[in-house]
Protein backbone atom coordinates (compact mmCIF):
# COMPACT_ATOMS: atom_id res chain seq x y z
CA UNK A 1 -7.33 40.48 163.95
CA UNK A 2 -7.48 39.33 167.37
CA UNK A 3 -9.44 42.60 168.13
CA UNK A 4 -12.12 42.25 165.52
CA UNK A 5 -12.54 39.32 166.87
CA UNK A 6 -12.86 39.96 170.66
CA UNK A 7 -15.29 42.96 169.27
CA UNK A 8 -17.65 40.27 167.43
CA UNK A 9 -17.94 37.92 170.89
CA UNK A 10 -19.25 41.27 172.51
CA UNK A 11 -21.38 41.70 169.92
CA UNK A 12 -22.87 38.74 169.91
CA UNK A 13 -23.22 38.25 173.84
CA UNK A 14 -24.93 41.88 173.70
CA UNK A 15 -27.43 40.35 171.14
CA UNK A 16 -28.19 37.47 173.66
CA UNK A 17 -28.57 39.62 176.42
CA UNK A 18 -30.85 41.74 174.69
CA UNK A 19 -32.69 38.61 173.32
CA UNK A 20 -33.12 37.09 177.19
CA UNK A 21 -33.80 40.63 178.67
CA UNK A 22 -36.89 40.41 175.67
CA UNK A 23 -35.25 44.09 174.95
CA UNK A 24 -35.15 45.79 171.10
CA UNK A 25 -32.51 43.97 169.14
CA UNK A 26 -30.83 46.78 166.99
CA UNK A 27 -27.63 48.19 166.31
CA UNK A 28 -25.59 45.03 168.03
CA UNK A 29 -26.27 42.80 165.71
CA UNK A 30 -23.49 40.44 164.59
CA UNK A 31 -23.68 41.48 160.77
CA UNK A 32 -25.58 44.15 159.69
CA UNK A 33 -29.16 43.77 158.62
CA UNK A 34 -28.65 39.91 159.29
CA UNK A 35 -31.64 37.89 161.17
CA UNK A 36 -31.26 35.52 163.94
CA UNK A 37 -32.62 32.45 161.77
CA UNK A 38 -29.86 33.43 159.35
CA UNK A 39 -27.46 33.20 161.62
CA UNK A 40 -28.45 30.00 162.70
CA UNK A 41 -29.34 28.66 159.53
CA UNK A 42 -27.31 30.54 156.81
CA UNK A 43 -28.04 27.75 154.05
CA UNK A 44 -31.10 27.98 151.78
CA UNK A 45 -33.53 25.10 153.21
CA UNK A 46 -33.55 22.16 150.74
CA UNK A 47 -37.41 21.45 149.41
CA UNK A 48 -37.46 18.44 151.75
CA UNK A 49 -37.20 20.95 154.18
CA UNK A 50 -40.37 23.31 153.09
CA UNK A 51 -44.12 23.00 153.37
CA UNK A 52 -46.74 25.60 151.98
CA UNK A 53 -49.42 27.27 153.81
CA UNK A 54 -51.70 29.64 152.56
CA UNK A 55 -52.97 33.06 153.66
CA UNK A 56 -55.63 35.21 152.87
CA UNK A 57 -54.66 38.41 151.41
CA UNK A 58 -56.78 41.23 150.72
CA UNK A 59 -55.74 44.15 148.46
CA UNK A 60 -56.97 47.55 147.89
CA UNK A 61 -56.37 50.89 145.42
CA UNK A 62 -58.33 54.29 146.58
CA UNK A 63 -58.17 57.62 145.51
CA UNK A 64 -59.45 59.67 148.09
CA UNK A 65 -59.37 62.73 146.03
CA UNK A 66 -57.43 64.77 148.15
CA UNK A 67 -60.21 64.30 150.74
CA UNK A 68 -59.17 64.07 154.72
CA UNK A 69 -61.69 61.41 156.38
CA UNK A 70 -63.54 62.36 159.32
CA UNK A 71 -62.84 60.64 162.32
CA UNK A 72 -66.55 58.64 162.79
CA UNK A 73 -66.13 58.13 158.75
CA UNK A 74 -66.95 54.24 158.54
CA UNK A 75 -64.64 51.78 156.63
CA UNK A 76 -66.06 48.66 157.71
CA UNK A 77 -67.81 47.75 154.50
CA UNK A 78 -64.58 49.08 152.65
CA UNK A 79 -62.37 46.36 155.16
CA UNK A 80 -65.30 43.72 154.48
CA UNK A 81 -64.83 43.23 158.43
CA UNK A 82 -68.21 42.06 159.07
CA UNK A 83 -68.27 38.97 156.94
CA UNK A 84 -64.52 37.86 157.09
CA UNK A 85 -61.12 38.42 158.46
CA UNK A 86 -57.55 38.15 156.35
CA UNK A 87 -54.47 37.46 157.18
CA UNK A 88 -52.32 40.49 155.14
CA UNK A 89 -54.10 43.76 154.19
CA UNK A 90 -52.26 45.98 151.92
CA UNK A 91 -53.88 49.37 151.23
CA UNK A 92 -52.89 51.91 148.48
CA UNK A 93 -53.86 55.17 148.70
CA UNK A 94 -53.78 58.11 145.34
CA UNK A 95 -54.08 61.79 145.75
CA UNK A 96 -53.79 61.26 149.66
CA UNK A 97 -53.45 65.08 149.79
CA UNK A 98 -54.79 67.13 146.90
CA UNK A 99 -51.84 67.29 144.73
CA UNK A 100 -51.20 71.00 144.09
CA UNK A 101 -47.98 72.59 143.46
CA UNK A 102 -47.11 73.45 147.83
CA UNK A 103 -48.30 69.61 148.55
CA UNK A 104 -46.02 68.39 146.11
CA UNK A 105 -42.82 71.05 146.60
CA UNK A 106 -43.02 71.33 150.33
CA UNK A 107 -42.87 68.85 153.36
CA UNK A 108 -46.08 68.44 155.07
CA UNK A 109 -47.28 67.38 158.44
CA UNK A 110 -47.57 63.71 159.15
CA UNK A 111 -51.22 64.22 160.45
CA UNK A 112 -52.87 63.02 157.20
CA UNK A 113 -51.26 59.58 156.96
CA UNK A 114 -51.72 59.28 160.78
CA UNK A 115 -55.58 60.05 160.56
CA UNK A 116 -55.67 56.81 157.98
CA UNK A 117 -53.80 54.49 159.90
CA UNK A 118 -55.38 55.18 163.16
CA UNK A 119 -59.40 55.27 161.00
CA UNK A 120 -58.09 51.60 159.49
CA UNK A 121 -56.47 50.36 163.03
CA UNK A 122 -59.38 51.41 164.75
CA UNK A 123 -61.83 49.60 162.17
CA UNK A 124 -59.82 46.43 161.93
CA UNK A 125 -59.70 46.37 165.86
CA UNK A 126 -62.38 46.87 166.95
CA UNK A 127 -64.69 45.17 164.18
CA UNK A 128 -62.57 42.19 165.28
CA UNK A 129 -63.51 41.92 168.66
CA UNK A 130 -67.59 42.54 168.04
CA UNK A 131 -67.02 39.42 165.59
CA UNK A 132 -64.90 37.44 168.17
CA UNK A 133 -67.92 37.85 170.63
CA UNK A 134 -70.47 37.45 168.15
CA UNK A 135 -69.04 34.04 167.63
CA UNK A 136 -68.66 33.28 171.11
CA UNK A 137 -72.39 33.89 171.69
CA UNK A 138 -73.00 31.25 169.81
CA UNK A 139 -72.93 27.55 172.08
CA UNK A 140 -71.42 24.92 170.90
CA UNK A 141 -70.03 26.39 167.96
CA UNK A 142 -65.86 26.96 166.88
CA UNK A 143 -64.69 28.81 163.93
CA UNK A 144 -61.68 30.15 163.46
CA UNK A 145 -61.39 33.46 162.06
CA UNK A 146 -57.94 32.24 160.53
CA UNK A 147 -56.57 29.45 158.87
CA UNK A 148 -53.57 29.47 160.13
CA UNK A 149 -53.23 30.53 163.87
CA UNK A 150 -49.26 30.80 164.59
CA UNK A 151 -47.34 32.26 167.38
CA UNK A 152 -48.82 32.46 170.89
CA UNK A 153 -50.81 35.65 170.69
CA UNK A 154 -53.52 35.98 173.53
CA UNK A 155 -56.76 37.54 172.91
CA UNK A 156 -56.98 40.69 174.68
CA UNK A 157 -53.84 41.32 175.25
CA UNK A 158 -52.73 43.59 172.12
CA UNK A 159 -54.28 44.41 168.88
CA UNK A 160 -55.29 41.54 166.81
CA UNK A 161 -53.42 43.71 163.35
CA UNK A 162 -50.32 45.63 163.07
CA UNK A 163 -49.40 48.18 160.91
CA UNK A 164 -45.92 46.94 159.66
CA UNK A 165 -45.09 49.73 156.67
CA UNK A 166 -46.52 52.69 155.96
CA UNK A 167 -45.14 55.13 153.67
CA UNK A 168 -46.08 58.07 151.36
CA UNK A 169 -44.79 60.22 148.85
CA UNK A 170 -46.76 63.38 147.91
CA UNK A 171 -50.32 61.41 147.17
CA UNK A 172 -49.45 57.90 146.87
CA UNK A 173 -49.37 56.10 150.08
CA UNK A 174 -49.48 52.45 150.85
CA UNK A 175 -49.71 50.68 154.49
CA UNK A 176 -49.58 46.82 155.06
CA UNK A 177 -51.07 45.82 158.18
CA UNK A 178 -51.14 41.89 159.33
CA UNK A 179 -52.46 39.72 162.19
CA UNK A 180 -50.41 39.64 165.38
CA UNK A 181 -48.62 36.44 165.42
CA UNK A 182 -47.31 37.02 161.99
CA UNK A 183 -45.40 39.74 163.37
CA UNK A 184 -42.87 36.92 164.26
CA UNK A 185 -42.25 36.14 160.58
CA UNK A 186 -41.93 39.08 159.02
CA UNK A 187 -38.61 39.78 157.76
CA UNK A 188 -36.50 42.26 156.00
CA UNK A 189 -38.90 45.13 154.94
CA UNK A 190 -37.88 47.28 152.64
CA UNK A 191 -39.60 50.83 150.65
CA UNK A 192 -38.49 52.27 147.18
CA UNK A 193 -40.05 55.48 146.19
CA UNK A 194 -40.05 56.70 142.32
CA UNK A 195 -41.55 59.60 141.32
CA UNK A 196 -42.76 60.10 137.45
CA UNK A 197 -44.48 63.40 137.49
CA UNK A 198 -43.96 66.73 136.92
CA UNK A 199 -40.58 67.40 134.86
CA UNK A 200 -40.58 63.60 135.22
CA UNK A 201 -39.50 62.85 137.97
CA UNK A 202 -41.68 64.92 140.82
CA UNK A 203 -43.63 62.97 143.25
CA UNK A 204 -47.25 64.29 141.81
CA UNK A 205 -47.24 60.95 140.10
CA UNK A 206 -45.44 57.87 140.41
CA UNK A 207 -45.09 55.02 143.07
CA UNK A 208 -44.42 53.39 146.52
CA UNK A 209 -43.23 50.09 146.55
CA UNK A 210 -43.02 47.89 149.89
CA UNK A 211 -41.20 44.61 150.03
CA UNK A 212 -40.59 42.18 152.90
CA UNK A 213 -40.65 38.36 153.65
CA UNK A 214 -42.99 36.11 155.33
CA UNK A 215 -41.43 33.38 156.16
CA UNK A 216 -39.28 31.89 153.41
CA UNK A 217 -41.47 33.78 150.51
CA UNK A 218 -41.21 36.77 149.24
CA UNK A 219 -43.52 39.57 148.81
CA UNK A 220 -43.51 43.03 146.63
CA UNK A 221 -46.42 45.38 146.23
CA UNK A 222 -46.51 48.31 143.95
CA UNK A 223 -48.83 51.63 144.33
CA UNK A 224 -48.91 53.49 141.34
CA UNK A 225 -50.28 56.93 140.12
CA UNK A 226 -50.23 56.95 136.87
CA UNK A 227 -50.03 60.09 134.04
CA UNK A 228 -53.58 61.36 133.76
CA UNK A 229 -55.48 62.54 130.26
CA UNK A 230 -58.17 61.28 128.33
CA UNK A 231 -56.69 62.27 124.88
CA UNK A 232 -55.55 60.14 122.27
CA UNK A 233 -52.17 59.12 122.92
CA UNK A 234 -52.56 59.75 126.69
CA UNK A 235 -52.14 55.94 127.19
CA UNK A 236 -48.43 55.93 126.17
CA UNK A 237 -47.66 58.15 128.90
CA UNK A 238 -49.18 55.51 131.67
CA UNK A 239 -47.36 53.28 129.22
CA UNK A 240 -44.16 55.09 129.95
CA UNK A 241 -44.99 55.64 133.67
CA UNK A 242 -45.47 52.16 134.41
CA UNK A 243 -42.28 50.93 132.57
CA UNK A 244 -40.41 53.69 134.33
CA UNK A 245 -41.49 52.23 137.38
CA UNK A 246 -40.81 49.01 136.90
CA UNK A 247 -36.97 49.72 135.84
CA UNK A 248 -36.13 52.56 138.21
CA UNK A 249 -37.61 50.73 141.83
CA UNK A 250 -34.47 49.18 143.67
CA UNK A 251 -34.61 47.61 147.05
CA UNK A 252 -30.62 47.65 148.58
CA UNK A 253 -29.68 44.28 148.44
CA UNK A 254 -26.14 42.52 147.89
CA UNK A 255 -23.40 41.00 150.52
CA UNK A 256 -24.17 39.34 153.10
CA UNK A 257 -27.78 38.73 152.40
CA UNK A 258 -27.95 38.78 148.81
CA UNK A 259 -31.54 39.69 148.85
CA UNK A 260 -33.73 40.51 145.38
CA UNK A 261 -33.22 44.10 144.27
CA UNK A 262 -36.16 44.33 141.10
CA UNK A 263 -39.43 44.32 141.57
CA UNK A 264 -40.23 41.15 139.72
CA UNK A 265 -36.95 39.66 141.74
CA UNK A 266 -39.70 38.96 144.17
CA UNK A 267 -41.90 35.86 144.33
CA UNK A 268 -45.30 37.19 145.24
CA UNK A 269 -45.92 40.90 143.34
CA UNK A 270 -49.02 42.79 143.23
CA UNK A 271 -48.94 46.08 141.55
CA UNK A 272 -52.47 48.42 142.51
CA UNK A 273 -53.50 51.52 142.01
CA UNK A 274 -55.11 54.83 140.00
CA UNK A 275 -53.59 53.51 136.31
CA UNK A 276 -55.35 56.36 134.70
CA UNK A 277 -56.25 54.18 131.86
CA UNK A 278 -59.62 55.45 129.88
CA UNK A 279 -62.05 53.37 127.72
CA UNK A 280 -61.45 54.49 123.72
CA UNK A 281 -64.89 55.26 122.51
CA UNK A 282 -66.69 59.06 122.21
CA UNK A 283 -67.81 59.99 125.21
CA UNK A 284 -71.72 59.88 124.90
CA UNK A 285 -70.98 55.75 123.58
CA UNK A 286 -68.83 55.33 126.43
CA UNK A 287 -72.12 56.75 128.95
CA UNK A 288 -74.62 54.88 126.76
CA UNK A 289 -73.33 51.62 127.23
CA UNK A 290 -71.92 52.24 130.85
CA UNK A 291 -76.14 53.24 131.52
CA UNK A 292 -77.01 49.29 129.98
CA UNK A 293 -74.27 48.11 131.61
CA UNK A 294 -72.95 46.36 128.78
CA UNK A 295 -69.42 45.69 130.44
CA UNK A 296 -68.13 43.09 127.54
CA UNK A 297 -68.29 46.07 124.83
CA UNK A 298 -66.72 48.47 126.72
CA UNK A 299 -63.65 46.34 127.81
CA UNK A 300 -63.14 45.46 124.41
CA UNK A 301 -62.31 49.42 124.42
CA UNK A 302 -60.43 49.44 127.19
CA UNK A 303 -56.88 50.68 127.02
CA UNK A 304 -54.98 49.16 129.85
CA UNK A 305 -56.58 45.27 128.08
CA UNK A 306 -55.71 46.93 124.86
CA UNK A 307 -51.88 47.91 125.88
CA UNK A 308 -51.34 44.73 127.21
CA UNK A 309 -53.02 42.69 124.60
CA UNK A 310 -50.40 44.45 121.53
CA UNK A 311 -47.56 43.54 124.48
CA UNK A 312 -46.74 47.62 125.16
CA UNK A 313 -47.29 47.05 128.60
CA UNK A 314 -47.19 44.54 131.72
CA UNK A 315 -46.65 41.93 129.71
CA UNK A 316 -47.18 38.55 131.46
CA UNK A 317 -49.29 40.46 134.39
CA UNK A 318 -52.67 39.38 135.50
CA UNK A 319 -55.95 41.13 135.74
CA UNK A 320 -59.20 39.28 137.42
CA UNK A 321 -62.28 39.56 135.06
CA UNK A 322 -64.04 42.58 135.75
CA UNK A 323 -67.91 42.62 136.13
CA UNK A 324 -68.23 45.99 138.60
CA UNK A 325 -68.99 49.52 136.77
CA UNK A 326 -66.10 52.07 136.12
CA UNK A 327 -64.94 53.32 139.11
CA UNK A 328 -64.41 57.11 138.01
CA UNK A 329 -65.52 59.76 138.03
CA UNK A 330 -68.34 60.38 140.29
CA UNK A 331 -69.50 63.80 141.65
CA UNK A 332 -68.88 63.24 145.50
CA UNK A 333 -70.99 61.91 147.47
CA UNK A 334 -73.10 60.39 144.65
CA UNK A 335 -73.60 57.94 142.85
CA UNK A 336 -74.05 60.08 139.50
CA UNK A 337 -71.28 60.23 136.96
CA UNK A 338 -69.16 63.40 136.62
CA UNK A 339 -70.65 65.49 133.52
CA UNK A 340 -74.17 64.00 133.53
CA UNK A 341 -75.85 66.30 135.71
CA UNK A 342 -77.79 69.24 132.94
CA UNK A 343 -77.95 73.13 134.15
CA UNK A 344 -73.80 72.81 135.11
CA UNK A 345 -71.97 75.15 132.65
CA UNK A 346 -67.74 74.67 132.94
CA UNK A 347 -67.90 71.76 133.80
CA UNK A 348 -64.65 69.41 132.31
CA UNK A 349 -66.51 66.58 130.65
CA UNK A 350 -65.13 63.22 131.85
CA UNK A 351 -66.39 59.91 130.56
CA UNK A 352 -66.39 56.88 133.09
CA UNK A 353 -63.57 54.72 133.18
CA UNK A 354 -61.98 51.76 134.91
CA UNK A 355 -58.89 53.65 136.26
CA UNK A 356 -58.65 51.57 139.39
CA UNK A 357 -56.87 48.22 138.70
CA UNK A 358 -55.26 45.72 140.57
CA UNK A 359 -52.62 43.42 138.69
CA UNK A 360 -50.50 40.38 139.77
CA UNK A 361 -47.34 38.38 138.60
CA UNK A 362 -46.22 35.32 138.82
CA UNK A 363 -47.21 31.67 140.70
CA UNK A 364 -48.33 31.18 143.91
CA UNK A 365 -51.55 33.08 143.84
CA UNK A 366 -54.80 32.40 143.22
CA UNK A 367 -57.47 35.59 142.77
CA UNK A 368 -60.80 35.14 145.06
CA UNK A 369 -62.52 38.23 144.37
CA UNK A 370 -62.22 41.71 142.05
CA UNK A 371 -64.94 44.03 142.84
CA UNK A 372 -64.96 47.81 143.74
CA UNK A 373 -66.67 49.40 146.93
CA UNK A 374 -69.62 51.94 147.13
CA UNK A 375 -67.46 54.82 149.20
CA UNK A 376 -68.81 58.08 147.94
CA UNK A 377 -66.15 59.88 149.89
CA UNK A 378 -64.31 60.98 146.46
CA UNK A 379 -64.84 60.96 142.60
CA UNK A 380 -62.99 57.32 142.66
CA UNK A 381 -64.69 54.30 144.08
CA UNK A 382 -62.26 51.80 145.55
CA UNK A 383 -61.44 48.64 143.98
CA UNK A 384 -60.06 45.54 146.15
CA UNK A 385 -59.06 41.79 145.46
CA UNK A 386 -58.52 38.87 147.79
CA UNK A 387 -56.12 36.62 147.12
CA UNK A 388 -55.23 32.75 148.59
CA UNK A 389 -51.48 33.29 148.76
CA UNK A 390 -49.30 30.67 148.80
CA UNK A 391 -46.11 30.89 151.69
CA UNK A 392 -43.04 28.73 152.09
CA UNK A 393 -42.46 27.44 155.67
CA UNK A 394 -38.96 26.11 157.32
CA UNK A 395 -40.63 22.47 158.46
CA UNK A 396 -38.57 22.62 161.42
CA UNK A 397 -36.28 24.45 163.68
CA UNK A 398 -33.16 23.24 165.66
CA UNK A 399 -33.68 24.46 169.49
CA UNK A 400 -31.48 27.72 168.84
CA UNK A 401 -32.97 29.01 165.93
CA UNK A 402 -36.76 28.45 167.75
CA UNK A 403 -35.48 30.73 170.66
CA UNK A 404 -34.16 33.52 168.44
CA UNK A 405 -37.39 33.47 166.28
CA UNK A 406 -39.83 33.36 169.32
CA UNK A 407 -39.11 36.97 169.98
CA UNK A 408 -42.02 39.33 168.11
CA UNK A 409 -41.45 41.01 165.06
CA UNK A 410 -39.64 44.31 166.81
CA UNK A 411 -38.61 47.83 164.74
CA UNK A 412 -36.02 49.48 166.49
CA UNK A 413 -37.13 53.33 167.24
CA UNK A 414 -35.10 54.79 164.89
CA UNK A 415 -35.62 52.61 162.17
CA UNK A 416 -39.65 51.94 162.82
CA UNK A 417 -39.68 55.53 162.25
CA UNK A 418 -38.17 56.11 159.27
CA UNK A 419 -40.41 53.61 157.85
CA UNK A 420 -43.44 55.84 159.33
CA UNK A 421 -41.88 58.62 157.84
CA UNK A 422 -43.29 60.85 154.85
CA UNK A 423 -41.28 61.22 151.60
CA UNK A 424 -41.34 64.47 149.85
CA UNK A 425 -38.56 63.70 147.40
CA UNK A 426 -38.58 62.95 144.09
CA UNK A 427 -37.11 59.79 144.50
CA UNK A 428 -35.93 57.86 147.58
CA UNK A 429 -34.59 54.31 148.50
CA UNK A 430 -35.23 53.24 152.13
CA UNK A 431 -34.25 49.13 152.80
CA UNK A 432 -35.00 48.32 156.73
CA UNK A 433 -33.44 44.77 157.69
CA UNK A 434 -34.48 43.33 160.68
């Protein structure tokens, strides 16, 4: 006894030490997985000790269509970078590799997912500075390209957005990136992988879902690829997919922490991505009406609002109103609908659709915007949503618990590459605690 207890003091003196030396804080932790506010403050705060802030989140679903960008390929417009800055972005990604049957057996080479992050880290970087100095130009005039500034970043000194998780399995890959100072109250990220495709359960379709907290709320997105088809009865197999999703993702939780293990355990959950669902009319009604844009009508046919409506599916999940055209499928790099071009023999007919969706449950968020991009880089167009977020705050801090949490958000090596790392698997749980 008197052992274990000499062991802990070491322990914990090593995790000082490392704290004052400003060196990685890993493996000599006191309990496993436990953070230094937790320590210090192991009680839930009490509501007299909360206040709300809110943060700008902005969302986005993309198939790429197996497509690899090129590196001067421009995402500004996609990142809406020119008008405004956000405080989280999440990005979901479908068929980030074409999914044939050696992309979805065999490991691949990290090189894709590293030519997206470094295209959007570049793009959110960069555009941020030409802003920053277009606003500086002008005299006399402040703005603040956040609402809430917290932390003590200093311009220039390091990137103004972080990429915090990114992870993939076969196609589906999802990356949250967020400013700088929020680094410091980030906490307990955390990736569940479930794969519903081929023999159902290969990684062709299915999802990536990243958790973690931000400050004292908590925060669960889901990127789905969902069963494909535009038969009759196709929808029950999304139907299936989806539901499969929802019951098989699990996020390690339990002793000491006793953190939420379910996706809708969370408090903030946003679920994006190719949903596959098709618009039940014949095909030349569904082009007609698509041509006089007569969006009301074909909704009314749509089969995700249908599922949901008879309570098959999602059932208390949000969807904005949607006044954008049907984001698939397109010929690449055009704007013309696949199947309407005349002279092209072979060709699989495929009526436009609204595949691309972006759902939300629960309080605490309020939807800004729903619209879709004008990328021609696939047959998808991406769809994106902004979000006012709500966020529970600790009011104050005693003097200890404002040391330990001064230090930035810091993944260990070993464990900020695991999150990094690409999942080939059918199905695989990785929880990172920091």
């Amino acid at each position: 006894m008197q052992q274990k207890e000499k062991q802990g003091d070491v322990m914990w003196l090593k995790s000082v030490a490392n704290k004052l030396l400003r060196k990685p804080v890993g493996t000599d932790a006191l309990l496993e997985g436990a953070t230094f506010d937790e320590f210090i403050n192991p009680n839930e705060p009490q509501k007299d000790q909360i206040d709300t802030r809110k943060y700008k989140l902005f969302v986005s679903t993309w198939n790429v269509g197996g497509v690899l960008p090129s590196d001067d390929v421009n995402l500004e417009d996609w990142l809406d970078v020119n008008n405004k800055y956000y405080d989280i972005y999440v990005l979901g990604f479908q068929e980030i590799v074409p999914l044939n049957v050696k992309n979805v057996l065999c490991p691949e080479r990290r090189r894709i997912l590293a030519s997206w992050n470094s295209l959007i880290g570049r793009t959110l970087n960069r555009s941020l500075s030409n802003l920053k100095g277009r606003k500086e130009a002008k005299a006399g005039e402040r703005q603040k390209v956040h609402p809430v500034k917290e932390g003590s970043s200093d311009e220039g000194s390091s990137p103004d957005f972080r990429c915090i998780i990114s992870k993939r399995m076969v196609g589906v890959q999802v990356s949250v990136w967020v400013r700088h100072d929020l680094q410091y109250h980030i906490r307990h990220p955390g990736v569940s992988r479930v794969g519903c495709g081929i023999m159902g359960c290969l990684g062709n379709k299915g999802s990536v879902s990243v958790r973690f907290w931000l400050h004292e709320t908590s925060f669960c997105f889901v990127c789905c690829h969902l069963a494909s088809g535009g038969k009759e009865g196709d929808e029950l197999k999304r139907n299936s997919d989806a539901m499969e999703i929802l019951s098989r993702t699990s996020f390690p939780g339990g002793p000491p922490l006793h953190l939420p293990q379910k996706i809708l355990d969370h408090d903030r959950v946003i679920l994006l991505g190719d949903l596959n669902y098709r618009i039940s009319l014949p095909e030349a009604t569904t082009r007609s009406l698509v041509e006089q844009k007569r969006w009301s009508m074909l909704l009314e046919k749509d089969q995700l609002k249908a599922e949901v409506t008879d309570g098959r599916v999602f059932e208390d999940w949000q969807e904005g109103a949607i006044a954008f055209c049907p984001t698939y499928k397109y010929y690449p790099n055009s704007d013309k609908y696949y199947g309407c071009m005349p002279g092209r023999k072979g060709e699989k007919r495929r009526a436009p659709a609204w595949c691309d969706r972006i759902l939300w449950h629960g309080e605490g968020m309020k939807q800004k915007r729903y619209d879709r991009c004008e990328s021609r880089l696939s047959d998808h167009r991406p769809v994106r949503a902004v979000f006012a977020v709500d966020v529970d705050v600790r009011r104050s801090w005693n003097s200890l618990g404002s040391f330990f949490s001064s230090e930035r958000f810091h993944l260990p090596t070993e464990q900020s590459q695991l999150l990094m790392d690409d999942e080939h698997t059918s199905e695989g749980r990785t929880s990172i605690h920091i």
